[in-house]
N, C-alpha and C. Protein backbone atom coordinates (compact mmCIF):
# COMPACT_ATOMS: atom_id res chain seq x y z
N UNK A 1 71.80 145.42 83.05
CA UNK A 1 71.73 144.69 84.31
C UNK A 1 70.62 145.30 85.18
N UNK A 2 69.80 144.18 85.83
CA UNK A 2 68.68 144.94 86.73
C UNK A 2 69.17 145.52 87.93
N UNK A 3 68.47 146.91 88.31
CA UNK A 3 69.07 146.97 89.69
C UNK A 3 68.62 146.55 91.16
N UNK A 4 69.31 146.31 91.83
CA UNK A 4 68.54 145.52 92.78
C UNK A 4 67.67 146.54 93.41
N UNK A 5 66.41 146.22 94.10
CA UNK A 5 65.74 147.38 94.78
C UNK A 5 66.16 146.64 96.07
N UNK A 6 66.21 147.97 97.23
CA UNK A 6 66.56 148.02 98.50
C UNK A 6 65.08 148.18 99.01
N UNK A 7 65.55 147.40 100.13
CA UNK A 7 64.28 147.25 101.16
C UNK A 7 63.86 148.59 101.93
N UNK A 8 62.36 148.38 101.79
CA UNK A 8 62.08 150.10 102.65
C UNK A 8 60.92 149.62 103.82
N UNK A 9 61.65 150.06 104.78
CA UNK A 9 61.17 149.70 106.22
C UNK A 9 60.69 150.71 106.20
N UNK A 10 58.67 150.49 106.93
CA UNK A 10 58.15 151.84 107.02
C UNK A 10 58.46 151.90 108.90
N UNK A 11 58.30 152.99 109.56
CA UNK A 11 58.90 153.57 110.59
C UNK A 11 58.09 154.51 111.05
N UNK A 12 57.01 154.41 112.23
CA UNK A 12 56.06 155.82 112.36
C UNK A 12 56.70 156.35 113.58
N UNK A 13 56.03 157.62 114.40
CA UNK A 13 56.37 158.31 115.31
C UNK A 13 55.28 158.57 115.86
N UNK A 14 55.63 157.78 117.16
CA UNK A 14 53.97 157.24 118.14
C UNK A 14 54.62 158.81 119.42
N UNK A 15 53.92 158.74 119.98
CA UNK A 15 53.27 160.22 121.49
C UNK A 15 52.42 160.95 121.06
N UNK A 16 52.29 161.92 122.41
CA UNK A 16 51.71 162.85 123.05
C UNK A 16 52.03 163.93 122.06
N UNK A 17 51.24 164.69 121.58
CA UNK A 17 51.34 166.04 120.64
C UNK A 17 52.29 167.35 121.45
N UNK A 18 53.26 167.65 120.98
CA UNK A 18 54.26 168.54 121.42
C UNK A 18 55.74 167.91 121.88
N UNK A 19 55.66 166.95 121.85
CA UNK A 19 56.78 166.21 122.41
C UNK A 19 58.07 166.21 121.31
N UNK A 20 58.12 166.26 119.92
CA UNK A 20 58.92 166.84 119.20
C UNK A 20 58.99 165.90 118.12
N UNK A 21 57.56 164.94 117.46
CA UNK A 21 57.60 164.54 116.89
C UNK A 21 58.17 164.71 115.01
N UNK A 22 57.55 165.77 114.90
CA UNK A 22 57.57 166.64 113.95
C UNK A 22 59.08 166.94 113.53
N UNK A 23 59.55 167.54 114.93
CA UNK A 23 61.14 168.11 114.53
C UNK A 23 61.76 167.02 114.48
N UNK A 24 61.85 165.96 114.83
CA UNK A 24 62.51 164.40 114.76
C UNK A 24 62.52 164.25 113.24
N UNK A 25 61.25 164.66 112.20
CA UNK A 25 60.97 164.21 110.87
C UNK A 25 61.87 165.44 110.20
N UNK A 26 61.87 166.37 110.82
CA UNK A 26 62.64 167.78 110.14
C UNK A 26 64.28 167.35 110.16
N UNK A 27 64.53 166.67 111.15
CA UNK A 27 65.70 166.66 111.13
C UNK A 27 66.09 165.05 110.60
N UNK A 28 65.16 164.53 110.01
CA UNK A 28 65.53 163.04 109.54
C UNK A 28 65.48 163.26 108.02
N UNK A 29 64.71 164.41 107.39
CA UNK A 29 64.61 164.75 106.30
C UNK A 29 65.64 165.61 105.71
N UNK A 30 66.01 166.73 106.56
CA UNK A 30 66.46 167.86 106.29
C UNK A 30 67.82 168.38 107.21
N UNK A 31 67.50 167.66 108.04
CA UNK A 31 68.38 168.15 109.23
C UNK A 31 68.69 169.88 109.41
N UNK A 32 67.14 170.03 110.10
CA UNK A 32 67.00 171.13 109.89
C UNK A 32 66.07 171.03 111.51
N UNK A 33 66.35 172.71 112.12
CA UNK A 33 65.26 173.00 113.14
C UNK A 33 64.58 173.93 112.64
N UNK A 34 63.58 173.85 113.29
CA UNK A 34 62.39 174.99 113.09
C UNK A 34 61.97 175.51 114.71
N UNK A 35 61.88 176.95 114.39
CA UNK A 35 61.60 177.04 116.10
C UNK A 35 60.09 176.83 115.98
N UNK A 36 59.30 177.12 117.26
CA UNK A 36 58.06 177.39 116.88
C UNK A 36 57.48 178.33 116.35
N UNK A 37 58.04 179.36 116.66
CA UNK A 37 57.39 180.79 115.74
C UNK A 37 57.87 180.71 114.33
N UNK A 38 58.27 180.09 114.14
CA UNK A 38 58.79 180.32 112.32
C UNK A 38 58.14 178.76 111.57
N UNK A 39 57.45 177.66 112.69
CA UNK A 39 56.69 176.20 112.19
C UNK A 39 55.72 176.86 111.38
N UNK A 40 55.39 176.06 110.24
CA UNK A 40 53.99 176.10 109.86
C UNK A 40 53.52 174.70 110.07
N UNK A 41 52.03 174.92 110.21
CA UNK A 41 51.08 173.41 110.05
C UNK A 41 51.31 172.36 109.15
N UNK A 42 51.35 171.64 109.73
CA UNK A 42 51.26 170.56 108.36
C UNK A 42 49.73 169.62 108.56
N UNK A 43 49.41 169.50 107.35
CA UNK A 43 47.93 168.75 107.77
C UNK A 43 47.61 167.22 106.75
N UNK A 44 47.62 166.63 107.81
CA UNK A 44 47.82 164.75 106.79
C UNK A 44 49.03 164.35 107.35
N UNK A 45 49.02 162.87 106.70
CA UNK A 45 50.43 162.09 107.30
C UNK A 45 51.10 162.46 105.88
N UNK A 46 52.80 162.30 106.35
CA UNK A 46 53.56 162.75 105.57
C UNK A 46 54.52 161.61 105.54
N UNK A 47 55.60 161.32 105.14
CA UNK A 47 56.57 160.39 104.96
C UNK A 47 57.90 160.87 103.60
N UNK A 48 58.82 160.08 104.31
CA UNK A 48 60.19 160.46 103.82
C UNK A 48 61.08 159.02 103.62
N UNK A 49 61.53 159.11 102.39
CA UNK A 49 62.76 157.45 102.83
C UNK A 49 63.63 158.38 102.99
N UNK A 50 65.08 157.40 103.42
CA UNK A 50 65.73 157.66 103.37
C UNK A 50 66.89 156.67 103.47
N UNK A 51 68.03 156.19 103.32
CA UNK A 51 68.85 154.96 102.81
C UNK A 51 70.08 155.01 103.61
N UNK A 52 70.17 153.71 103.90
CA UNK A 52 71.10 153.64 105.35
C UNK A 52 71.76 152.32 104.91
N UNK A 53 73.07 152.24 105.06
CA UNK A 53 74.12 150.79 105.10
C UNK A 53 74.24 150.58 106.15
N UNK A 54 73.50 149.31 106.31
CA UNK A 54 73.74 148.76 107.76
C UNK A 54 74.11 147.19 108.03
N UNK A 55 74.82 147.14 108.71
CA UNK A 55 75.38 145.73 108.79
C UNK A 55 75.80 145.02 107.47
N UNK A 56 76.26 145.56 106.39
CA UNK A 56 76.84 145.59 105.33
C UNK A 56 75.45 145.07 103.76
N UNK A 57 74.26 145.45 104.52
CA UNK A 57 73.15 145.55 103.97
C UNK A 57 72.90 147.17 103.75
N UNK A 58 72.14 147.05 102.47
CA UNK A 58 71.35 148.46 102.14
C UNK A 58 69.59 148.01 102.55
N UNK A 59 69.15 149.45 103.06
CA UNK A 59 68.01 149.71 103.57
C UNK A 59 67.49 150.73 103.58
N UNK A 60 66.27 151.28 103.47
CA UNK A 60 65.65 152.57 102.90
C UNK A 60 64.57 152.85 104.67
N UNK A 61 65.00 153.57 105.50
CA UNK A 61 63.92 153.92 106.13
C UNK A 61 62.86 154.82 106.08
N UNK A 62 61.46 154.54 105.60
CA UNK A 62 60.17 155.32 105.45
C UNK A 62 59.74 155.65 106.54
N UNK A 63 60.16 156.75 106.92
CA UNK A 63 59.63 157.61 107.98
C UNK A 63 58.82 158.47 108.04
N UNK A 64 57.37 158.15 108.87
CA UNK A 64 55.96 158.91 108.67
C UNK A 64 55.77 159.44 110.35
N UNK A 65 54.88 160.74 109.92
CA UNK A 65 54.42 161.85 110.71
C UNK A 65 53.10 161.80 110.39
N UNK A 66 52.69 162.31 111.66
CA UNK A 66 51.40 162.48 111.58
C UNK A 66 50.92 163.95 110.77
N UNK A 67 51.68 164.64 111.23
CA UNK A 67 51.48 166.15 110.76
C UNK A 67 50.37 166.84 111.85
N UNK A 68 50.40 166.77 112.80
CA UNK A 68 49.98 167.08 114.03
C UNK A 68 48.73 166.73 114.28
N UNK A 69 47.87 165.62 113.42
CA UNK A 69 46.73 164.84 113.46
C UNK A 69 46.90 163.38 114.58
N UNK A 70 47.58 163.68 115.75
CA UNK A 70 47.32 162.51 116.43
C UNK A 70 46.13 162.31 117.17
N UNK A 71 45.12 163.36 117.29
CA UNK A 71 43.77 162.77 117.55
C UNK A 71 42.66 161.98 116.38
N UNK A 72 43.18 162.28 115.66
CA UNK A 72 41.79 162.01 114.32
C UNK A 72 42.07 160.14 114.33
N UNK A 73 41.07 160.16 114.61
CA UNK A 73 40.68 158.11 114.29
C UNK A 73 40.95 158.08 113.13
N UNK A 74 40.40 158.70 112.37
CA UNK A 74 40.58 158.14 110.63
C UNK A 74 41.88 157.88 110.06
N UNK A 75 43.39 157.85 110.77
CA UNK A 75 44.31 158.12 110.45
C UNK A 75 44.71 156.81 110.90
N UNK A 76 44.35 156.27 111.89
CA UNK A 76 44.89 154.96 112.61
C UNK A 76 45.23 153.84 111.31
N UNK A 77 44.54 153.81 110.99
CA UNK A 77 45.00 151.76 110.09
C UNK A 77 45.68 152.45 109.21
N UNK A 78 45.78 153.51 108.53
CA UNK A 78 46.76 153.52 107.40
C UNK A 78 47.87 154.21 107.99
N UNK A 79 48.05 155.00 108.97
CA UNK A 79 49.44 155.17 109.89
C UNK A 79 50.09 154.09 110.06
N UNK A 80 49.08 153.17 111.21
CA UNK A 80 49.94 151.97 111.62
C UNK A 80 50.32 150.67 110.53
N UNK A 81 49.55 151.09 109.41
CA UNK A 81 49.59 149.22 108.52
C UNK A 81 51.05 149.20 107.98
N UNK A 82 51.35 147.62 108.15
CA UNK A 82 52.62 147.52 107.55
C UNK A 82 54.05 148.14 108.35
N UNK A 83 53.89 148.99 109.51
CA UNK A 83 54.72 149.70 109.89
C UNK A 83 55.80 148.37 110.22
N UNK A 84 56.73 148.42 110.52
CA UNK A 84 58.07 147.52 110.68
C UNK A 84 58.57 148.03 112.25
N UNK A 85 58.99 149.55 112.35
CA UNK A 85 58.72 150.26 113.31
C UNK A 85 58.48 150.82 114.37
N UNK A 86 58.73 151.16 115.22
CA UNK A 86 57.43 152.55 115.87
C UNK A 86 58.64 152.79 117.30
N UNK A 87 58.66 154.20 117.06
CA UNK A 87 59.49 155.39 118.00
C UNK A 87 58.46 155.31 118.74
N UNK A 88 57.98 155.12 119.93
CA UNK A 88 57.47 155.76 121.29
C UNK A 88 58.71 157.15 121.28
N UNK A 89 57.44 158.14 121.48
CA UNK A 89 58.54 159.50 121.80
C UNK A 89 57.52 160.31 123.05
N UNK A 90 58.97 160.55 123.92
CA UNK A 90 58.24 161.71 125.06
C UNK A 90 59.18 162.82 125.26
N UNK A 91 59.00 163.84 125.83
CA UNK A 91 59.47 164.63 125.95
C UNK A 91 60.42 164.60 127.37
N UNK A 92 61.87 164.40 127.35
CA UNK A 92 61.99 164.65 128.76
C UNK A 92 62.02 165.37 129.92
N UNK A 93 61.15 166.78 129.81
CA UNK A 93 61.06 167.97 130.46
C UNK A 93 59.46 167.84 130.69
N UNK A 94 58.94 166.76 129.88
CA UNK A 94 57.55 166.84 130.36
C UNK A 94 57.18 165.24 131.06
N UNK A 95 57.28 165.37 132.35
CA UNK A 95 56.72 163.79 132.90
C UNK A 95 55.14 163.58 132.49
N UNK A 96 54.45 164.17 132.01
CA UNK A 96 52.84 163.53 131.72
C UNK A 96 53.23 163.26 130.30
N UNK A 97 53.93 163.52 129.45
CA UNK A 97 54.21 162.95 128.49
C UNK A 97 54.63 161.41 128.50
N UNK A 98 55.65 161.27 129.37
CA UNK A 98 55.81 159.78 129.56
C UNK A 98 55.14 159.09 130.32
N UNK A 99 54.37 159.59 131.15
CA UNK A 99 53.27 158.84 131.80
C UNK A 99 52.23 158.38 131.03
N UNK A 100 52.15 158.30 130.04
CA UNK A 100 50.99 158.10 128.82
C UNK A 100 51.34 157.21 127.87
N UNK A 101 52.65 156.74 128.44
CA UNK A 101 53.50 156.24 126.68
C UNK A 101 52.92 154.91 126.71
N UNK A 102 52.02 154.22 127.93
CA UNK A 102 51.08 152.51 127.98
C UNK A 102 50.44 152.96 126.80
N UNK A 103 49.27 153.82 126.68
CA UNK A 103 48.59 153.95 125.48
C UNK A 103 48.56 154.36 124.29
N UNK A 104 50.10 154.65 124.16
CA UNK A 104 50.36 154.54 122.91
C UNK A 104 51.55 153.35 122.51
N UNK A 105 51.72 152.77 123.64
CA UNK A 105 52.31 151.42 123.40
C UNK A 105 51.37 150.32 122.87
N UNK A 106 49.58 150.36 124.03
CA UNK A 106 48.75 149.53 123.29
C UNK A 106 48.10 149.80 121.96
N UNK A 107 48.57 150.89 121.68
CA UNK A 107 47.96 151.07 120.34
C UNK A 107 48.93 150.40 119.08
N UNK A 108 50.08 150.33 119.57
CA UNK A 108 51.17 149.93 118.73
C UNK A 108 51.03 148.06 118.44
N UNK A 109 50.91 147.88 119.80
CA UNK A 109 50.42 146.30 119.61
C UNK A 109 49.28 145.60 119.15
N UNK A 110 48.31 146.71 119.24
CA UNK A 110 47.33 146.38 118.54
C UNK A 110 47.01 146.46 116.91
N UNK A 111 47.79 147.40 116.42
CA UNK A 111 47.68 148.09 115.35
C UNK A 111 49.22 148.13 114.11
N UNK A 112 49.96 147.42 114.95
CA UNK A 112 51.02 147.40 114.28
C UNK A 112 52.11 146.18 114.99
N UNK A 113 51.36 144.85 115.02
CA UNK A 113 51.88 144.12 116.52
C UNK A 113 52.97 143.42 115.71
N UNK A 114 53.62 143.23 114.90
CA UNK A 114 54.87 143.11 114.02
C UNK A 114 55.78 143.84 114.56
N UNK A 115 55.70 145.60 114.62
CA UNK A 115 56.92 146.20 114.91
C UNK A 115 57.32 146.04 116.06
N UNK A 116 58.82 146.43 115.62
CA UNK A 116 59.90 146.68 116.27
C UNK A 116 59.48 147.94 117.40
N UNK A 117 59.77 147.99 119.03
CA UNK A 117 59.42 149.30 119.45
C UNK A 117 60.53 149.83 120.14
N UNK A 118 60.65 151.13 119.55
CA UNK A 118 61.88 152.15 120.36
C UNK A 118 62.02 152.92 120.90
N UNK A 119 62.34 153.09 121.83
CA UNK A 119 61.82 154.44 123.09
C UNK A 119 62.56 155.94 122.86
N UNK A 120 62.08 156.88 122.76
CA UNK A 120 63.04 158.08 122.37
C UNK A 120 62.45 159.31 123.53
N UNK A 121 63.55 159.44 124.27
CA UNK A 121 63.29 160.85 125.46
C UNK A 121 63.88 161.83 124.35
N UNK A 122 62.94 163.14 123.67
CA UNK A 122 63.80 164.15 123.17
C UNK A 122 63.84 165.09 124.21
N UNK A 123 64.56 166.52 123.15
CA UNK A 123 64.66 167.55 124.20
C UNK A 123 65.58 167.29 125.32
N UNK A 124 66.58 166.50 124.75
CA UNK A 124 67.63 166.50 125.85
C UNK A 124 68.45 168.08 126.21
N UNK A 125 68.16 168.86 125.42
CA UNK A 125 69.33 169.86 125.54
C UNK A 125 68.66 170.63 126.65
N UNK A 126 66.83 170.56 127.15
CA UNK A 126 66.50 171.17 128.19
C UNK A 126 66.70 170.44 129.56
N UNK A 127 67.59 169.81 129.58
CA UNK A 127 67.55 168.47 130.67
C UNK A 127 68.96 169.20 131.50
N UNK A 128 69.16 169.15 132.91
CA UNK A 128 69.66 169.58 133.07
C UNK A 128 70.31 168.73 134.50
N UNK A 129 71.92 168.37 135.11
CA UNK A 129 71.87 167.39 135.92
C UNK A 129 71.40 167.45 137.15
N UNK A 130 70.78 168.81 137.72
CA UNK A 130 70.46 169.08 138.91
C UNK A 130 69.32 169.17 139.05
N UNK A 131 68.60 169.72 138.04
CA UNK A 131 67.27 168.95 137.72
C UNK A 131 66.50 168.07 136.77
N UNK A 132 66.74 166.87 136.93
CA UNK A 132 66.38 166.31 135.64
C UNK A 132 64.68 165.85 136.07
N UNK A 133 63.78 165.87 134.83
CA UNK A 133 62.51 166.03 135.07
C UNK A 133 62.49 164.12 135.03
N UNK A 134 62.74 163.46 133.54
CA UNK A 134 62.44 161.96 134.04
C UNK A 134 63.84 161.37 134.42
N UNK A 135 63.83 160.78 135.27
CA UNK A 135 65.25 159.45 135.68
C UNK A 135 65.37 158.58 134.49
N UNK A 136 67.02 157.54 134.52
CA UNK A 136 67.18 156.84 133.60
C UNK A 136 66.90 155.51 134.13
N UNK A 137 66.14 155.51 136.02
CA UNK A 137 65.72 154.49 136.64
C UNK A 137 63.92 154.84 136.23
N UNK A 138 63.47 155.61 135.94
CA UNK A 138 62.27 155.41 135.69
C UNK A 138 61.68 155.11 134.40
N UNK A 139 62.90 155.15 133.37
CA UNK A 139 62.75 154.86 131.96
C UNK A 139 62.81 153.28 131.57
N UNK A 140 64.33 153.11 132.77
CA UNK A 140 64.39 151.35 132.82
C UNK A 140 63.08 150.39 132.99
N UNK A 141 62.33 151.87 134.64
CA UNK A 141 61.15 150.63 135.09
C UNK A 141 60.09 150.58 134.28
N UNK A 142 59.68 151.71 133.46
CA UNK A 142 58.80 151.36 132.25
C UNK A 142 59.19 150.28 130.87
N UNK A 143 60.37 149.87 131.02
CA UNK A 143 60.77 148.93 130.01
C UNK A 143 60.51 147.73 130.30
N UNK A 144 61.28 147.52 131.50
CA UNK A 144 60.77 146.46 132.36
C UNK A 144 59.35 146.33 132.57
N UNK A 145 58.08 147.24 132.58
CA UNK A 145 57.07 147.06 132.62
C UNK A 145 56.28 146.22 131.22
N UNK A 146 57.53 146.53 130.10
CA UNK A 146 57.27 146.52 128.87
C UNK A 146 57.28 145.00 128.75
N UNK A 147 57.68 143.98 129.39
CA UNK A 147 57.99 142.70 129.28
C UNK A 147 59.10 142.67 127.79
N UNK A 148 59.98 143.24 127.61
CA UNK A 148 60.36 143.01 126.19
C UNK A 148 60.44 143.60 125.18
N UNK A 149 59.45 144.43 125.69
CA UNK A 149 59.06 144.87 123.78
C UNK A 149 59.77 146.00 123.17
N UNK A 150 60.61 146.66 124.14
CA UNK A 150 61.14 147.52 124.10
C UNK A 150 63.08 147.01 123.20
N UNK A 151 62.97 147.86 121.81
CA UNK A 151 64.13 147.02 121.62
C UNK A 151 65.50 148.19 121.40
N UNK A 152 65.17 149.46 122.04
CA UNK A 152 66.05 150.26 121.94
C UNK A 152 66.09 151.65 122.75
N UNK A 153 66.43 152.04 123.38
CA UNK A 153 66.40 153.50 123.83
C UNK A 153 67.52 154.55 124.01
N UNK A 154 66.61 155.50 123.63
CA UNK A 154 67.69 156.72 123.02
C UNK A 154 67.67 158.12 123.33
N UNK A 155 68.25 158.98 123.41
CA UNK A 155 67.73 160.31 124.12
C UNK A 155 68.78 161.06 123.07
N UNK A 156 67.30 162.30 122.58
CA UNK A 156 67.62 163.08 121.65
C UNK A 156 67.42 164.35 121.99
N UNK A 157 67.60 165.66 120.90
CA UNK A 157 67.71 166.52 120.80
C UNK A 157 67.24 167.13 119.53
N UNK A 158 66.13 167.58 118.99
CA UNK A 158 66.24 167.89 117.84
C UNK A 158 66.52 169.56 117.18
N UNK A 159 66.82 169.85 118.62
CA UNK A 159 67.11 171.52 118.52
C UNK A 159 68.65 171.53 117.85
N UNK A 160 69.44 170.50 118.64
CA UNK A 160 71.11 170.45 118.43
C UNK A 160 71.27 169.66 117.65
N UNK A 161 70.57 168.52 117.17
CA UNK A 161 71.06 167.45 116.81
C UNK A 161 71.41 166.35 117.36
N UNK A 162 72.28 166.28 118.48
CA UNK A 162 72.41 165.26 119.38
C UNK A 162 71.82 164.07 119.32
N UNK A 163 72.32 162.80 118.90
CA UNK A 163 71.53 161.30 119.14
C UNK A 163 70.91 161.05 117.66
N UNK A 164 70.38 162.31 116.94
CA UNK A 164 69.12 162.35 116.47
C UNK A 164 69.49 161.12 114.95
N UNK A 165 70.60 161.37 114.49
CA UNK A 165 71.35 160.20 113.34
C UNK A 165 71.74 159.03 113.82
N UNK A 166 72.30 158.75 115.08
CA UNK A 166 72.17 157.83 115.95
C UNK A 166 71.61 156.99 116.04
N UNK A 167 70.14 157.35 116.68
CA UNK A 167 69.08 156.46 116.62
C UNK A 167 68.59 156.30 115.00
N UNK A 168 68.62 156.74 114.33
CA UNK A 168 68.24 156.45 113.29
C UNK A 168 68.95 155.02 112.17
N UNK A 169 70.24 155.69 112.84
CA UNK A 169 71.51 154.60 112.17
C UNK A 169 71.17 152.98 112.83
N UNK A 170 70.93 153.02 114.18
CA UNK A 170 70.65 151.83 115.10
C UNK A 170 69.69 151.57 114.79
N UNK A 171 68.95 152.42 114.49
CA UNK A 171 67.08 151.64 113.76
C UNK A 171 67.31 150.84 112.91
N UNK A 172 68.02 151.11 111.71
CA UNK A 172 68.21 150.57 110.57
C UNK A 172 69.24 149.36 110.93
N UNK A 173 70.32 149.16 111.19
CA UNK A 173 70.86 148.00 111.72
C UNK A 173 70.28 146.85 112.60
N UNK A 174 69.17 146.96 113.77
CA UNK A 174 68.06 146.65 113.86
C UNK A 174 67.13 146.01 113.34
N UNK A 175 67.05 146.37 112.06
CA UNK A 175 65.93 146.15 111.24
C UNK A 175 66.45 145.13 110.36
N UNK A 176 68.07 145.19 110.03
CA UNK A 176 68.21 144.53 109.27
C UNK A 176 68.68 143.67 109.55
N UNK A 177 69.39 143.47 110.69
CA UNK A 177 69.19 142.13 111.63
C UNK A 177 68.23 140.91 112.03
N UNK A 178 67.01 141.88 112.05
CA UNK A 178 65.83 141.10 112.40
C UNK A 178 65.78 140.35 111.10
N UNK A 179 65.57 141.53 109.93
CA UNK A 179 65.04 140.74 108.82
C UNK A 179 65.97 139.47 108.44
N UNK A 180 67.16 139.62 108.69
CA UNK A 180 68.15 138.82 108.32
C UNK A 180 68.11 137.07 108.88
N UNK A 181 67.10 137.77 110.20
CA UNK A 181 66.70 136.50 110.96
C UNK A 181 65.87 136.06 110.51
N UNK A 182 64.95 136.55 110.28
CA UNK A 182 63.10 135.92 109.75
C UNK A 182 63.52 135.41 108.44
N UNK A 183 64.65 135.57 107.80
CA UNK A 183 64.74 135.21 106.02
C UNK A 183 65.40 133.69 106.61
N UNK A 184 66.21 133.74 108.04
CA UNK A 184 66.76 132.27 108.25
C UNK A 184 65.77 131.49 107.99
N UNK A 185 65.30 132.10 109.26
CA UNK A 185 63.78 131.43 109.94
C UNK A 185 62.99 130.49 108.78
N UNK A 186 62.65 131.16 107.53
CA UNK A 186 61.57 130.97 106.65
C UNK A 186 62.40 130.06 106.13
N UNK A 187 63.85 130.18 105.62
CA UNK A 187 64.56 129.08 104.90
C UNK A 187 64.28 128.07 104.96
N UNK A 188 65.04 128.00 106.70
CA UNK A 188 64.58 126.53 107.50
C UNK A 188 63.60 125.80 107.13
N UNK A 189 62.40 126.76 107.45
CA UNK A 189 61.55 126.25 107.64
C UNK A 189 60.66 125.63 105.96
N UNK A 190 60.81 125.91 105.20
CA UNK A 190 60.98 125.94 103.45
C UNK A 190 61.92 124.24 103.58
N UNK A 191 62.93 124.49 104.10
CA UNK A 191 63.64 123.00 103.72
C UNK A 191 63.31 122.28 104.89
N UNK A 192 62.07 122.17 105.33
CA UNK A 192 61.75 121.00 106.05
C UNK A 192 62.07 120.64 107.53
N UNK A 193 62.48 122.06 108.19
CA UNK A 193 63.10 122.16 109.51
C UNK A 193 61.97 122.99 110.28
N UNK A 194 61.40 122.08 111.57
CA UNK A 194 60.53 122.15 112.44
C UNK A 194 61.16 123.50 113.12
N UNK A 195 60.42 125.00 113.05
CA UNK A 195 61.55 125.80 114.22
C UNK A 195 60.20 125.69 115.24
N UNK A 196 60.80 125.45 116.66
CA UNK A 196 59.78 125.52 117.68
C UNK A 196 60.11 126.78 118.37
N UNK A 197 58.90 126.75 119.74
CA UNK A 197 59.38 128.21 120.24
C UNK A 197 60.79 128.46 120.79
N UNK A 198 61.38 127.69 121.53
CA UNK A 198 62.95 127.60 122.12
C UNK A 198 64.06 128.47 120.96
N UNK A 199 63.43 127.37 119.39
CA UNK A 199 64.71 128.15 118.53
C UNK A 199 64.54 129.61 118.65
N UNK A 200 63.24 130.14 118.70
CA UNK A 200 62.53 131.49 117.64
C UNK A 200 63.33 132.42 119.09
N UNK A 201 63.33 132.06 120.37
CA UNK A 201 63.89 133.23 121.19
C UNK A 201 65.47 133.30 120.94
N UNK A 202 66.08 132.02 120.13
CA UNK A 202 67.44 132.28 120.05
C UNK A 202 67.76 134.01 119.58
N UNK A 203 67.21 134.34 119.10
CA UNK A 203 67.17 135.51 117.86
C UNK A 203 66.94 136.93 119.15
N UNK A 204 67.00 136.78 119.99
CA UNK A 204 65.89 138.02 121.39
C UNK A 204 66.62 139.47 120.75
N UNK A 205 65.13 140.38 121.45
CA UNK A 205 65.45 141.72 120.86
C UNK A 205 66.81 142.51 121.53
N UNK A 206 67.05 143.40 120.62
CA UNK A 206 68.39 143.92 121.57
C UNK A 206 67.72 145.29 122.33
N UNK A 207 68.04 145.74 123.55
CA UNK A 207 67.89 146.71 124.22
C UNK A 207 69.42 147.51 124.38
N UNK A 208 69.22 148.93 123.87
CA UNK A 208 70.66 149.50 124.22
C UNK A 208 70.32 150.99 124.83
N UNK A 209 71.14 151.62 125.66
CA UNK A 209 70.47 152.78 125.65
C UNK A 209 71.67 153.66 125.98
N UNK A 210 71.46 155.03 125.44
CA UNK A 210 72.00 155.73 124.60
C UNK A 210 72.15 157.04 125.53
């Protein structure tokens, strides 16, 4: 008997260098921390599946790193191609981190204007209630700035763990929702059924936050 192959959603990790991209992949791979004095470099993009039951579907999420090359141009079209994807990540102890997240939002739409986009504040465990560096009203008003596009937000930890399977689990349910929609979509549209724009928003992204 053949076996069926499971779908593999590729998945990148868009910010600002230091924000905890890296340990997000350590702990999606390995579930593992690394402090900084004990990191080594990594150099090139890297990627990991990994296989998730979601919504009573199987799904493989391919999750890629930059490997601390987020300046190099040469990395852009084969990072972003095909991505399904894309974590916006900031740090929430650093506000210029999230003050930056427009240009790596337009890079996402430009370069990957298919995906799915998900907002991730890590470094929750340095967050503290008396001083918290970003608000969960200033996270809203950048979503809202987002017109939409924003289809999830989540606040992690990759020192503790916290959130960090979470969001990952909701990615994948997400994903397979959507796809579940676009396979309607195409049916329909295969047996002779006009979908106009009215139907296509029946389907709208989900926003949840965490």
């Amino acid at each position: 008997m053949a076996s069926v192959k499971i779908p593999e959603q590729k998945v990148i990790l868009c910010g600002e260098y230091g924000v905890g991209k890296s340990s997000l992949f350590r702990r999606f791979t390995s579930n593992i921390f690394v402090t900084a004095t004990d990191r080594k470099s990594t150099l090139g993009l890297d990627h990991f599946e990994k296989p998730y039951h979601a919504s009573e579907k199987d799904i493989k999420l391919q999750l890629w790193d930059t490997g601390g090359m987020e300046r190099v141009a040469s990395i852009t079209s084969s990072y972003y191609k095909f991505a399904e994807a894309a974590i916006l990540v900031f740090a929430l102890d650093n506000p210029a981190s999230f003050h930056v997240l427009s240009q790596h939002l337009l890079d996402i739409v430009t370069y990957a204007e298919n995906a799915k986009i998900f907002l991730c504040g890590n470094k929750s465990d340095l967050m503290t209630y008396e001083t918290p560096q970003i608000s969960n009203l200033e996270i809203e008003a950048f979503c809202e700035q987002c017109h939409d596009l924003i289809s999830g937000i989540y606040k992690t930890s990759c020192k503790t763990g916290e959130g960090v399977e979470e969001m990952f689990s909701d990615i994948a349910r997400q994903l397979v929702k959507c796809n579940r929609s676009r396979l309607e979509l195409q049916s329909m549209e295969q047996h002779g059924f006009k979908i106009t724009q009215g139907e296509e928003e029946e389907h709208p992204q989900e926003s949840c936050i965490c």
